[in-house]
C-alpha atoms as a PDB file:
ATOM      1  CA  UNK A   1     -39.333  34.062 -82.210  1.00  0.00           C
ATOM      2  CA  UNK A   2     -36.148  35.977 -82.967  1.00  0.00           C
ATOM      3  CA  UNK A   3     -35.863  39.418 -80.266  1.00  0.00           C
ATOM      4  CA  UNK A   4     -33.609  41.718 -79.860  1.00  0.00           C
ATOM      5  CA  UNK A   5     -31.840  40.874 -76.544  1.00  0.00           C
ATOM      6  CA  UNK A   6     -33.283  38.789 -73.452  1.00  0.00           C
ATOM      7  CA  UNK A   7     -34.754  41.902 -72.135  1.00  0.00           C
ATOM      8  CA  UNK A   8     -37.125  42.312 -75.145  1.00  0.00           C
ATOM      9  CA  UNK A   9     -38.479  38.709 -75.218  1.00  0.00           C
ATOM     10  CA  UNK A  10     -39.127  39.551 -71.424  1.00  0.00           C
ATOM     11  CA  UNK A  11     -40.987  42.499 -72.057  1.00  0.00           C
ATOM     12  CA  UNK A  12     -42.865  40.775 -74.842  1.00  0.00           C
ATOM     13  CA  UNK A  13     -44.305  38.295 -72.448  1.00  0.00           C
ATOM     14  CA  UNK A  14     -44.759  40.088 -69.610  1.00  0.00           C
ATOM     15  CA  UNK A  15     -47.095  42.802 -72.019  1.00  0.00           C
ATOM     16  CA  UNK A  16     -48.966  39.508 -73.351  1.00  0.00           C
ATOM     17  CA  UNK A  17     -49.417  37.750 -70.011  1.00  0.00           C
ATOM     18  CA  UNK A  18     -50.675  41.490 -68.533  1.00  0.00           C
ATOM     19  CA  UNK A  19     -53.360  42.007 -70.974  1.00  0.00           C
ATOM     20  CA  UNK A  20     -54.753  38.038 -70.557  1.00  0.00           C
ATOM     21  CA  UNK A  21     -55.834  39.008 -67.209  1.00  0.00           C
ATOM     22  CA  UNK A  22     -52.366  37.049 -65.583  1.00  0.00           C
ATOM     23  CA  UNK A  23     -50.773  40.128 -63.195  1.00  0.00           C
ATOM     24  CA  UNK A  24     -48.903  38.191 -60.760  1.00  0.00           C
ATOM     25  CA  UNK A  25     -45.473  36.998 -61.919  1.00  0.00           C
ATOM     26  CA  UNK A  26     -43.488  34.541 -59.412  1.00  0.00           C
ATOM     27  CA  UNK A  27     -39.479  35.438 -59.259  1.00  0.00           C
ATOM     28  CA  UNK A  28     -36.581  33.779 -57.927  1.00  0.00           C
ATOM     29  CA  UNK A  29     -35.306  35.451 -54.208  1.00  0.00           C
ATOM     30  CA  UNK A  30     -31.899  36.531 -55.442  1.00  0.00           C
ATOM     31  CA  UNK A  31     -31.587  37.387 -59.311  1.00  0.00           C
ATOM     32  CA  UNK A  32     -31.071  41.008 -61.602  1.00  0.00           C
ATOM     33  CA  UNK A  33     -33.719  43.836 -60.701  1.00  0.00           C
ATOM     34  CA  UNK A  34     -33.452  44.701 -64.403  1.00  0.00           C
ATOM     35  CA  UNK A  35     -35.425  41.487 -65.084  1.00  0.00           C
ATOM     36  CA  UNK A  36     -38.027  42.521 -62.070  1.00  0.00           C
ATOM     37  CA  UNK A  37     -38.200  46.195 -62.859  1.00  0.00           C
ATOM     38  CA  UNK A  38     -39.196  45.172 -66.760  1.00  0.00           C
ATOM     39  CA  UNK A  39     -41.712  42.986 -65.807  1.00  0.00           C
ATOM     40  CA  UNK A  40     -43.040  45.619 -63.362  1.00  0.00           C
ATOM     41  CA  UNK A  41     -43.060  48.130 -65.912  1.00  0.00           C
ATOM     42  CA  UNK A  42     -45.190  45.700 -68.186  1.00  0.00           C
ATOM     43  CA  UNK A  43     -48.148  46.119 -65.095  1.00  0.00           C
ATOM     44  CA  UNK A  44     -47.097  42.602 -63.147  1.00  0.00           C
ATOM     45  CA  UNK A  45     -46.652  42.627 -59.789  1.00  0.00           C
ATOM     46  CA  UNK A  46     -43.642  40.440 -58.706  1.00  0.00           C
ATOM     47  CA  UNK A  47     -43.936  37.986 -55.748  1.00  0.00           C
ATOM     48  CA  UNK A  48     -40.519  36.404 -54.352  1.00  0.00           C
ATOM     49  CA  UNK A  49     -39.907  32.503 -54.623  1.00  0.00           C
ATOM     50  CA  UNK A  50     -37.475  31.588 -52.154  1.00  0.00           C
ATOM     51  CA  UNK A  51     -33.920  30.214 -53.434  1.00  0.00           C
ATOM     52  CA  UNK A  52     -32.081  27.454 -51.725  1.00  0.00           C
ATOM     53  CA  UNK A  53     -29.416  24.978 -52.476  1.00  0.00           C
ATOM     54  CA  UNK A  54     -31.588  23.195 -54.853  1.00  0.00           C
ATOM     55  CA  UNK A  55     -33.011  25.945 -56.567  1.00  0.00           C
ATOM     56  CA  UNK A  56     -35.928  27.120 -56.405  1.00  0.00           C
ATOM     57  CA  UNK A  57     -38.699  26.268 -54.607  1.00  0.00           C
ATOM     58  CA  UNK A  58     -41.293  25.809 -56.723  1.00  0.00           C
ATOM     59  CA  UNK A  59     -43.297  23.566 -54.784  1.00  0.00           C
ATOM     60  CA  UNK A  60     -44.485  27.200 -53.225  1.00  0.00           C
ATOM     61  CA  UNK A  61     -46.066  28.288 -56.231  1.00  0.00           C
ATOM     62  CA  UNK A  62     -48.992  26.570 -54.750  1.00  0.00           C
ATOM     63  CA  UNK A  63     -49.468  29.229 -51.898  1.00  0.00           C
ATOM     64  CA  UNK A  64     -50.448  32.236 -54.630  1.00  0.00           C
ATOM     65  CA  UNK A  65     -54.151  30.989 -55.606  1.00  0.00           C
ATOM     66  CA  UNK A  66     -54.157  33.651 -58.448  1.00  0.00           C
ATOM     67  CA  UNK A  67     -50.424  33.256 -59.552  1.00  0.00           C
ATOM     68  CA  UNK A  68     -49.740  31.982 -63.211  1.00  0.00           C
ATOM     69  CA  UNK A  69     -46.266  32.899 -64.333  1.00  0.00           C
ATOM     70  CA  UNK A  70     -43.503  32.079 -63.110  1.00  0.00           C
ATOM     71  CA  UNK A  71     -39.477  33.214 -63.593  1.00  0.00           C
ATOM     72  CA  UNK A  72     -36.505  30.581 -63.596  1.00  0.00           C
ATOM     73  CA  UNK A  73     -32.884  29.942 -64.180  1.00  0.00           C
ATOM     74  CA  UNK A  74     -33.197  26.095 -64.145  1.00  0.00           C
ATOM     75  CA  UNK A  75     -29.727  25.636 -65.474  1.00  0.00           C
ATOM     76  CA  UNK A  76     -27.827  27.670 -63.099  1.00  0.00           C
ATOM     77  CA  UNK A  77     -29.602  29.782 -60.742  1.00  0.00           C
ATOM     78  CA  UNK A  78     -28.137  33.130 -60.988  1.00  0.00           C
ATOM     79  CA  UNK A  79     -26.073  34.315 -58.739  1.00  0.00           C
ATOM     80  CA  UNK A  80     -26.329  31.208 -56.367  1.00  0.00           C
ATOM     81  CA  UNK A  81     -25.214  29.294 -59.431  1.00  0.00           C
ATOM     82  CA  UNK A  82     -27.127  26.011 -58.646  1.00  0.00           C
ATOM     83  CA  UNK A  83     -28.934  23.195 -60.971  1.00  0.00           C
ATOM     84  CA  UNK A  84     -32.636  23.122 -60.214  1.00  0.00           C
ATOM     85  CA  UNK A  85     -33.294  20.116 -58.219  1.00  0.00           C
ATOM     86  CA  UNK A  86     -34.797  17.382 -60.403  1.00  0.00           C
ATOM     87  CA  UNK A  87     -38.099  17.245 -58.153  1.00  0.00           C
ATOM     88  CA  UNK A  88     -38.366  20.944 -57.850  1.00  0.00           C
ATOM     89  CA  UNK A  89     -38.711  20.580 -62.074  1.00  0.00           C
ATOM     90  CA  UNK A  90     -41.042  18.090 -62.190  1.00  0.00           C
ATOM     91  CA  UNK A  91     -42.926  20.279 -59.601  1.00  0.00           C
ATOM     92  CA  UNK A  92     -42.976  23.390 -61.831  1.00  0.00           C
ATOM     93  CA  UNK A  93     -43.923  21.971 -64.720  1.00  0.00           C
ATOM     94  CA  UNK A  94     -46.789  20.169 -62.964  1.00  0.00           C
ATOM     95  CA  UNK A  95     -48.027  23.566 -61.230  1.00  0.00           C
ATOM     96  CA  UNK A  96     -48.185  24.972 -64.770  1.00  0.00           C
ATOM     97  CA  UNK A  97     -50.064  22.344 -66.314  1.00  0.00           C
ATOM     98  CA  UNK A  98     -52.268  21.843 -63.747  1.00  0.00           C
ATOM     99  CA  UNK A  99     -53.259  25.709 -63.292  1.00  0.00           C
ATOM    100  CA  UNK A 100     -52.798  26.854 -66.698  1.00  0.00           C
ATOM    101  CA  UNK A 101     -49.166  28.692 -66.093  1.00  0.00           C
ATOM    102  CA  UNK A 102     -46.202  29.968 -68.081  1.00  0.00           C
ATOM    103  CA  UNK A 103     -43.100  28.651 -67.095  1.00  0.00           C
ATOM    104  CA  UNK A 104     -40.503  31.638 -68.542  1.00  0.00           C
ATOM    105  CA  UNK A 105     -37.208  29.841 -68.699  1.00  0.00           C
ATOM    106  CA  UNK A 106     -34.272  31.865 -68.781  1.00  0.00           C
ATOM    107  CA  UNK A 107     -31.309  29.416 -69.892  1.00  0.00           C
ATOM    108  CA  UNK A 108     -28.586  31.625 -67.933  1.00  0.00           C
ATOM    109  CA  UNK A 109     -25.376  30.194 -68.418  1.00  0.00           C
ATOM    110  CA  UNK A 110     -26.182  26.932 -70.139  1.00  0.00           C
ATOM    111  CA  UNK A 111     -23.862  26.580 -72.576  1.00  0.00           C
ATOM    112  CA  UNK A 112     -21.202  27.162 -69.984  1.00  0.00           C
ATOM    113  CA  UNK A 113     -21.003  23.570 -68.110  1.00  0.00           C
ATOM    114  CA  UNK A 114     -17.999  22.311 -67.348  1.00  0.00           C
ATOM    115  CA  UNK A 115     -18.038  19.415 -65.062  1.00  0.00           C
ATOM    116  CA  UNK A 116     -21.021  17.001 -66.771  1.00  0.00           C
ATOM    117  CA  UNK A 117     -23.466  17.055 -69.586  1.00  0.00           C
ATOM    118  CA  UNK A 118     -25.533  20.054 -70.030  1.00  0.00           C
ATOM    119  CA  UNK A 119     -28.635  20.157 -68.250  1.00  0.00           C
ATOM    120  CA  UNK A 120     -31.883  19.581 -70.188  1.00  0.00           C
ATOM    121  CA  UNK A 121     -34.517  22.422 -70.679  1.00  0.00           C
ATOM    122  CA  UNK A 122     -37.923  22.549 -69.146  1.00  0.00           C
ATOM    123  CA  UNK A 123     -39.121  23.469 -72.196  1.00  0.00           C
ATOM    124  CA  UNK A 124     -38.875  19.839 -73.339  1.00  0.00           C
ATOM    125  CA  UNK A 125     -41.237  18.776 -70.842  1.00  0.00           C
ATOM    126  CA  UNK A 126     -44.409  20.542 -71.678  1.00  0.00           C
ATOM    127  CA  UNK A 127     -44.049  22.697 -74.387  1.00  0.00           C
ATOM    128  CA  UNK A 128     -47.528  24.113 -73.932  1.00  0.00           C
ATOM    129  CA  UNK A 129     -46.617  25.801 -70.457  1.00  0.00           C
ATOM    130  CA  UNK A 130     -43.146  26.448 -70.885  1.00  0.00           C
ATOM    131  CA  UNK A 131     -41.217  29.717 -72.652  1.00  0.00           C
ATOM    132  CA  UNK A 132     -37.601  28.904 -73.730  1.00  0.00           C
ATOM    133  CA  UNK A 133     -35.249  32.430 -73.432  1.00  0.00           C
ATOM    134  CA  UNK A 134     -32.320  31.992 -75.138  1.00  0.00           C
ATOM    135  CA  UNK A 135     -29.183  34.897 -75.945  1.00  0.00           C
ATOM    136  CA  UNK A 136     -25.983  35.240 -77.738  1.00  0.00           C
ATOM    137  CA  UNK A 137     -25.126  37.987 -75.198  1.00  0.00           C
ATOM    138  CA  UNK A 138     -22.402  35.652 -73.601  1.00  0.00           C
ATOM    139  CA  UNK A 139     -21.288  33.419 -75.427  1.00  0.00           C
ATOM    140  CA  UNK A 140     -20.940  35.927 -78.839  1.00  0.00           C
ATOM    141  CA  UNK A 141     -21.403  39.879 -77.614  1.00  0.00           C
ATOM    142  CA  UNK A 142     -23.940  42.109 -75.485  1.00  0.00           C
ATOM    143  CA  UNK A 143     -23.778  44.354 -78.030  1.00  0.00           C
ATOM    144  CA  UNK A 144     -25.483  41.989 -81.095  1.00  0.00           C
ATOM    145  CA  UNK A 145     -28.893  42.408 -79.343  1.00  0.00           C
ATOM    146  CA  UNK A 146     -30.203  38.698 -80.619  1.00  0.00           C
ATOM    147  CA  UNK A 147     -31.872  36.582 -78.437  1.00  0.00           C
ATOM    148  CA  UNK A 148     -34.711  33.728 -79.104  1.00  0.00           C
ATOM    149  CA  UNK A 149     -38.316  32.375 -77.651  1.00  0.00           C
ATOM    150  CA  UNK A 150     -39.510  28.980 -78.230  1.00  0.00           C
ATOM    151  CA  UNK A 151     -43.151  29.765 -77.514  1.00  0.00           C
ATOM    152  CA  UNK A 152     -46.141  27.709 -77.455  1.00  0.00           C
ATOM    153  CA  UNK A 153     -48.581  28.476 -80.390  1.00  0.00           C
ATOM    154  CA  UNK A 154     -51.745  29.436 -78.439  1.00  0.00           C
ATOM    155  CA  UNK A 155     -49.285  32.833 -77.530  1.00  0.00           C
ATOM    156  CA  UNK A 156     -47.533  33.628 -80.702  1.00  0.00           C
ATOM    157  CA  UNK A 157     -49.733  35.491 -82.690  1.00  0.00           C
ATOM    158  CA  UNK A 158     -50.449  38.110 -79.782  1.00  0.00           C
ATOM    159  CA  UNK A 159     -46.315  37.993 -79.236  1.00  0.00           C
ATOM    160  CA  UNK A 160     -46.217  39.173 -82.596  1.00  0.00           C
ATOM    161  CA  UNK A 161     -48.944  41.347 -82.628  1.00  0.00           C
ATOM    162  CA  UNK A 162     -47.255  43.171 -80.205  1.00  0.00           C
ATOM    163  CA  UNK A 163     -43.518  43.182 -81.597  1.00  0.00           C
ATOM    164  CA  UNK A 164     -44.911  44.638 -84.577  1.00  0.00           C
ATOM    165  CA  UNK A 165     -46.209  47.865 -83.003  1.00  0.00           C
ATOM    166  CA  UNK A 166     -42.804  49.632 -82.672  1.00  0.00           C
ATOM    167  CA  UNK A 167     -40.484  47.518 -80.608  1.00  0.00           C
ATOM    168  CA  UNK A 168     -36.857  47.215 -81.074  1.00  0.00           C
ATOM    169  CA  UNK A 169     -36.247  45.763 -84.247  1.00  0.00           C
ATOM    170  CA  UNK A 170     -33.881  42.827 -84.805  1.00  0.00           C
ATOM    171  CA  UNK A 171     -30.806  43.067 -87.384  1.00  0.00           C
ATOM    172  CA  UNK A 172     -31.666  40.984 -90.860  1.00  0.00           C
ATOM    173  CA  UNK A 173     -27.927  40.907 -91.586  1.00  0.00           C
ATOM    174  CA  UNK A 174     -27.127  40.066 -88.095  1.00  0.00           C
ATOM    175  CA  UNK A 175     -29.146  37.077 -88.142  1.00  0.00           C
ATOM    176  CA  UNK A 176     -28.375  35.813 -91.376  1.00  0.00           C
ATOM    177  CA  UNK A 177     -24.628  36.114 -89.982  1.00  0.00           C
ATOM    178  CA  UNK A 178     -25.250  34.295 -86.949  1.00  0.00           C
ATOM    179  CA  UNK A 179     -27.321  31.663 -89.034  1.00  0.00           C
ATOM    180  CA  UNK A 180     -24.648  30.731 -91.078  1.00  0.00           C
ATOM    181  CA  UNK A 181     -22.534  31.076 -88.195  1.00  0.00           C
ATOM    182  CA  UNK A 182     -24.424  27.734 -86.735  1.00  0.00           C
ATOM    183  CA  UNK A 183     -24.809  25.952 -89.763  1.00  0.00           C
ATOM    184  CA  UNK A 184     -20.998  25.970 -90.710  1.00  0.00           C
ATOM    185  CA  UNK A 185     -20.374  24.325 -87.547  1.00  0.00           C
ATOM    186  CA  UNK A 186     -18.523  27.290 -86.032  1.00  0.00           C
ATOM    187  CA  UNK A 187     -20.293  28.839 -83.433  1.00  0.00           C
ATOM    188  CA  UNK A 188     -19.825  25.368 -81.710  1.00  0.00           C
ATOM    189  CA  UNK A 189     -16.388  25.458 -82.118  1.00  0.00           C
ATOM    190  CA  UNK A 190     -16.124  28.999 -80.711  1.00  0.00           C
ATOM    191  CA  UNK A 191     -18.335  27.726 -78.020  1.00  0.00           C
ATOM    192  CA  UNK A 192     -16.069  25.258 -76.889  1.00  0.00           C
ATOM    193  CA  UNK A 193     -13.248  27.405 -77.374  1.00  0.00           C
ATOM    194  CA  UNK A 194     -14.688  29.495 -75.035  1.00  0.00           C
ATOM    195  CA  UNK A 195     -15.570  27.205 -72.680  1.00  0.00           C
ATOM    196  CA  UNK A 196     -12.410  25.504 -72.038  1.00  0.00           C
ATOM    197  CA  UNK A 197     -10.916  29.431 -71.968  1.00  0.00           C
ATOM    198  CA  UNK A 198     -13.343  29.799 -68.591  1.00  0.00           C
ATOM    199  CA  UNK A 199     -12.823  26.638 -67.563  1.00  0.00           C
ATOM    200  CA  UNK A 200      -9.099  27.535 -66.920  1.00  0.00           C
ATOM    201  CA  UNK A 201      -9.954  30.617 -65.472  1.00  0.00           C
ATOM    202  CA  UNK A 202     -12.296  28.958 -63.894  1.00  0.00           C
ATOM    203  CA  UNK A 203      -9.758  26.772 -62.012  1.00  0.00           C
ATOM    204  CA  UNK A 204      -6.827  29.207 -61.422  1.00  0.00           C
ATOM    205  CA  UNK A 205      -9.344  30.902 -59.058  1.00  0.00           C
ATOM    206  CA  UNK A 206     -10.148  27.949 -56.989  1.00  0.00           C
ATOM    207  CA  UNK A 207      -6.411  26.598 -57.189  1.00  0.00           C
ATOM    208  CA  UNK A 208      -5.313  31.034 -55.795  1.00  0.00           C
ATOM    209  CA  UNK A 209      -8.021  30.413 -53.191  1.00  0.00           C
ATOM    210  CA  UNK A 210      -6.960  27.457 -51.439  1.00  0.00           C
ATOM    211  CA  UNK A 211      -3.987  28.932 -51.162  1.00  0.00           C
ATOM    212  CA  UNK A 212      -4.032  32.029 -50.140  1.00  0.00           C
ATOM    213  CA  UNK A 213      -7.594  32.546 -48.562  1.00  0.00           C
ATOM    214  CA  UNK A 214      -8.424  28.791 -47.102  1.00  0.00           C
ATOM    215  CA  UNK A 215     -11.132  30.337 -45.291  1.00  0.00           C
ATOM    216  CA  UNK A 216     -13.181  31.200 -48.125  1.00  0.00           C
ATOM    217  CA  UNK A 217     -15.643  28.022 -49.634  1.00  0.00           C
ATOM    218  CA  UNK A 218     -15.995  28.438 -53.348  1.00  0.00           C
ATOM    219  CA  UNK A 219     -19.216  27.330 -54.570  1.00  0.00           C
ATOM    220  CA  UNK A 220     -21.505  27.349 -57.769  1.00  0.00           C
ATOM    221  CA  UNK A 221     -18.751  26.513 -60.146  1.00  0.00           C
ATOM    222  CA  UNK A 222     -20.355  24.012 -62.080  1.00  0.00           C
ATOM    223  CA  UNK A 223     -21.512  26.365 -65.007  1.00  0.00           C
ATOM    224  CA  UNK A 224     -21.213  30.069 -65.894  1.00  0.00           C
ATOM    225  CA  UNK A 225     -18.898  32.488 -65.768  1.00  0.00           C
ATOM    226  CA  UNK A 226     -18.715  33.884 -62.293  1.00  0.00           C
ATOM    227  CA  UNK A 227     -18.432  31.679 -58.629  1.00  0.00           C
ATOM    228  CA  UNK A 228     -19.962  32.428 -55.586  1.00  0.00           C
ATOM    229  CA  UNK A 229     -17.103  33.003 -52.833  1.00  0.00           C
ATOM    230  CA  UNK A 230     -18.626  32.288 -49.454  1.00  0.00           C
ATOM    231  CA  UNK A 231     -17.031  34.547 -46.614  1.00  0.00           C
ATOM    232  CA  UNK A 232     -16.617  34.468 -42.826  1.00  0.00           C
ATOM    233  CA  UNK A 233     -19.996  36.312 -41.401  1.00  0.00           C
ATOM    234  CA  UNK A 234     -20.367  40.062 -41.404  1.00  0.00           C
ATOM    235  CA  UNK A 235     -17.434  40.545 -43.621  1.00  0.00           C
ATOM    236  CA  UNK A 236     -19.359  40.752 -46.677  1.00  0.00           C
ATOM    237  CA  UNK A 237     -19.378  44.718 -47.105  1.00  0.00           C
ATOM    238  CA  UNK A 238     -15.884  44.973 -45.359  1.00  0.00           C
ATOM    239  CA  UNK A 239     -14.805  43.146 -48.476  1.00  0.00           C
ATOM    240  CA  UNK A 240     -16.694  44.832 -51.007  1.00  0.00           C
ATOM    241  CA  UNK A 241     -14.916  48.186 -49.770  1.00  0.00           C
ATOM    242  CA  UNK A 242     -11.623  46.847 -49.457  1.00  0.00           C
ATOM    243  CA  UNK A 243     -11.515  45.162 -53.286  1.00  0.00           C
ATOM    244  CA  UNK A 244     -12.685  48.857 -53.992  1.00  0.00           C
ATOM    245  CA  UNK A 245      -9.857  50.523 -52.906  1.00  0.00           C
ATOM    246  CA  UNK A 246      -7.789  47.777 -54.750  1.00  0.00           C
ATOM    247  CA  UNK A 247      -9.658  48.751 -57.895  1.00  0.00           C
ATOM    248  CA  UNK A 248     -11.771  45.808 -58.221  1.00  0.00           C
ATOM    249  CA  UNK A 249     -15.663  46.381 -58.553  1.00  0.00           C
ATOM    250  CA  UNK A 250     -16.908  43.060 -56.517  1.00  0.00           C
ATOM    251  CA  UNK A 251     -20.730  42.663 -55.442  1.00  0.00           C
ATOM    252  CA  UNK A 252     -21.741  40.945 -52.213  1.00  0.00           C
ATOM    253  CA  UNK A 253     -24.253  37.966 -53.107  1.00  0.00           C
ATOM    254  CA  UNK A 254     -26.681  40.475 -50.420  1.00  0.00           C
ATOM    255  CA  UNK A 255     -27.511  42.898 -53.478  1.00  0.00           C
ATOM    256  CA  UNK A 256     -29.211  40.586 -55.411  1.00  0.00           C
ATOM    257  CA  UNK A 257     -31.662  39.567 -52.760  1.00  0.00           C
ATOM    258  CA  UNK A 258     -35.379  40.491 -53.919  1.00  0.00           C
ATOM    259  CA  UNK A 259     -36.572  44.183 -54.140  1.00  0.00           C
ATOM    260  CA  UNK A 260     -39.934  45.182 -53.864  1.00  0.00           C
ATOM    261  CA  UNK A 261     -41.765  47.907 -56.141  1.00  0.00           C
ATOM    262  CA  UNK A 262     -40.389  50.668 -53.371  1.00  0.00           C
ATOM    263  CA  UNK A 263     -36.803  49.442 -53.348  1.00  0.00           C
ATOM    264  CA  UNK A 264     -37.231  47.562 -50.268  1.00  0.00           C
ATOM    265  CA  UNK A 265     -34.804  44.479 -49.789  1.00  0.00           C
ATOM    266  CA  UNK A 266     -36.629  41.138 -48.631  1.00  0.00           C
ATOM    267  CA  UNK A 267     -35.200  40.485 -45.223  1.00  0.00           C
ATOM    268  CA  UNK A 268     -32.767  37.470 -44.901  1.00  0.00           C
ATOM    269  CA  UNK A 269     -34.807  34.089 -44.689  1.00  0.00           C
ATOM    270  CA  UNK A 270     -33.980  31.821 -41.505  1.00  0.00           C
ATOM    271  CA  UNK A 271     -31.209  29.753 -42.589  1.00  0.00           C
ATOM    272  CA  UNK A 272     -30.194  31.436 -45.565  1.00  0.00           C
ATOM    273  CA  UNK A 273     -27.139  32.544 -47.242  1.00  0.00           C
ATOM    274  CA  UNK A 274     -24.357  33.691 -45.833  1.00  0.00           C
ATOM    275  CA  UNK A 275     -22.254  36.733 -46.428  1.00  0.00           C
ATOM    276  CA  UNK A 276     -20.562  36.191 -49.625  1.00  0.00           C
ATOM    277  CA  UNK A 277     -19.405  37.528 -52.606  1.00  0.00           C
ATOM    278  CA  UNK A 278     -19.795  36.759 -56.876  1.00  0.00           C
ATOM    279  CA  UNK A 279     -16.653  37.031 -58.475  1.00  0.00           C
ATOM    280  CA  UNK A 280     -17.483  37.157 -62.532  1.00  0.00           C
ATOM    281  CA  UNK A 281     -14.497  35.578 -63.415  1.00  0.00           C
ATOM    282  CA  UNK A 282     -15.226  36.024 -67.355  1.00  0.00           C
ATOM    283  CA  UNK A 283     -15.503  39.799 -66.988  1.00  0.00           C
ATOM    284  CA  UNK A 284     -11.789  40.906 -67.251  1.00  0.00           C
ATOM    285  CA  UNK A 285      -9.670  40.460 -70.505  1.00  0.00           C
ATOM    286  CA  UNK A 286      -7.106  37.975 -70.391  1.00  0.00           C
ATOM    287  CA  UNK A 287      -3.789  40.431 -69.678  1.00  0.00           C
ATOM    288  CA  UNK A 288      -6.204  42.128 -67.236  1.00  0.00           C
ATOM    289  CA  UNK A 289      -7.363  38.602 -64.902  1.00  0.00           C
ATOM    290  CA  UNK A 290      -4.235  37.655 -63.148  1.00  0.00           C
ATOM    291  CA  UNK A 291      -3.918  41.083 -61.536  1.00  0.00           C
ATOM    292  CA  UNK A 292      -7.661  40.909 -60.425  1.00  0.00           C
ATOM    293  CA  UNK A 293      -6.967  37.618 -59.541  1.00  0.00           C
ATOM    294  CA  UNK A 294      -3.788  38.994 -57.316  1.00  0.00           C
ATOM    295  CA  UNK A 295      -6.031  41.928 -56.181  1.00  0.00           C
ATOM    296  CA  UNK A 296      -8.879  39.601 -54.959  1.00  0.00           C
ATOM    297  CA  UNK A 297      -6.655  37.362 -52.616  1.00  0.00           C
ATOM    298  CA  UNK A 298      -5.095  40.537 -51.085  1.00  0.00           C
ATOM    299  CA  UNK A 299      -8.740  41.820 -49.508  1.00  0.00           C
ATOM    300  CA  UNK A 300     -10.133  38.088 -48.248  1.00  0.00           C
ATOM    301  CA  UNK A 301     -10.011  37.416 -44.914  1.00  0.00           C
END
């Protein structure tokens, strides 16, 4: 199913997964609150997962008795930017089949890998409990508003039921461009294009950091387009202020730790992450990155 942007598709089966009686909607520790607050507005209540260096943990699933959907960036958890652990896979997909869940898969990054193959979808391992969410928002533009589902058949015809009564509607000629776009063979070329373009960038910033911040441990550079910059502790917000006043807009990793319905931020787990910051190294245009670059090294400790 063809939507217009990830945010619809969300929407779309968070509305279809309400009205089936399923309220409760697992979601990943640290992610976007626009993903949470859409579901939320759909009538699911969202219920943290914690987030390690492995992913997910998804053999917690088990500990909701009424829980049957579940949200996950298996490719590269966003913003800790890891692979889900191979175990922690086979565990999800067995919770779903076993319980009658929905796996939502949002493929974040995954056509940014740099350093080995891509990593497979979950969608290939039980098609019946797993929804494939797929967008052109980075590797072609935001602002095109086409993104994909590869849904099971037992929940299509309510999807587009729903889609039907007034959503946003997705551009004809903007799919028929981006459709021959594939079949010419050029949106993979622009795709790797792209990819060794970030890949550079990708590689200046860990090259400025050794130098001139040593301190700081650069992980989650695998895939994507942003790096997780590790910091000494209780400098996080120091840092945030100081790249401020240098004109750089950084977040610490803190802000996207779970929020509940009232706004309230899940307290740190024991043994979590440490102060740290994401740097979205694909956001600035090239004349623009070496100065933000340059401004970044001048406010790490």
């Amino acid at each position: 199913m063809v939507c217009a942007g990830f945010v619809q598709g969300l929407a779309l089966l968070s509305k279809v997964r309400e009205k089936a009686g399923y309220r409760e909607v697992a979601v990943e520790s640290y992610g976007l609150d626009a993903h949470w607050n859409v579901m939320r507005g759909a009538g699911l209540r969202t219920v943290p997962l914690p987030v390690d260096q492995q992913g997910a943990r998804t053999a917690e699933l088990d500990r909701s008795a009424g829980l049957r959907n579940v949200l996950l960036t298996p490719a590269h958890q966003f913003p800790i930017g890891v692979p889900l652990d191979p175990d922690r896979r086979a565990a999800v997909v067995d919770w779903a089949s076993r319980v009658g869940g929905l796996v939502l898969e949002d493929d974040y990054d995954g056509e940014f890998r740099y350093d080995r193959q891509p990593v497979g979808a979950l969608q290939g391992l039980d098609p019946e409990h797993v929804v494939y969410l797929g967008t052109a928002s980075k590797s072609l533009a935001p602002a095109l508003r086409l993104a994909w589902m590869v849904v099971p058949d037992h929940l299509m015809d309510d999807l587009l039921a729903l889609k039907r009564t007034g959503e946003w509607e997705s551009g004809r000629l903007d799919q028929l461009t981006l459709a021959e776009f594939i079949d010419s063979g050029a949106y993979d070329r622009h795709v790797r294009g792209m990819r060794m373009r970030y890949r550079r960038r990708r590689d200046q910033l860990v090259a400025a950091l050794a130098e001139r911040a040593p301190r700081v441990r650069v992980t989650g550079i695998a895939a994507g387009l942003h790096a997780v910059l590790q910091l000494p502790p209780g400098t996080e917000q120091s840092v945030v202020r100081g790249a401020a006043w240098q004109g750089l807009a950084l977040d610490g990793l803190s802000g996207y730790r779970y929020r509940d319905e009232q706004g309230q931020q899940q307290q740190q787990e024991p043994g979590g992450h440490p102060d740290a910051l994401v740097f979205a190294y694909g956001t600035a245009p090239d004349h623009a990155f070496a100065g933000a670059l340059e401004a970044l090294c001048r406010v790490l400790p």
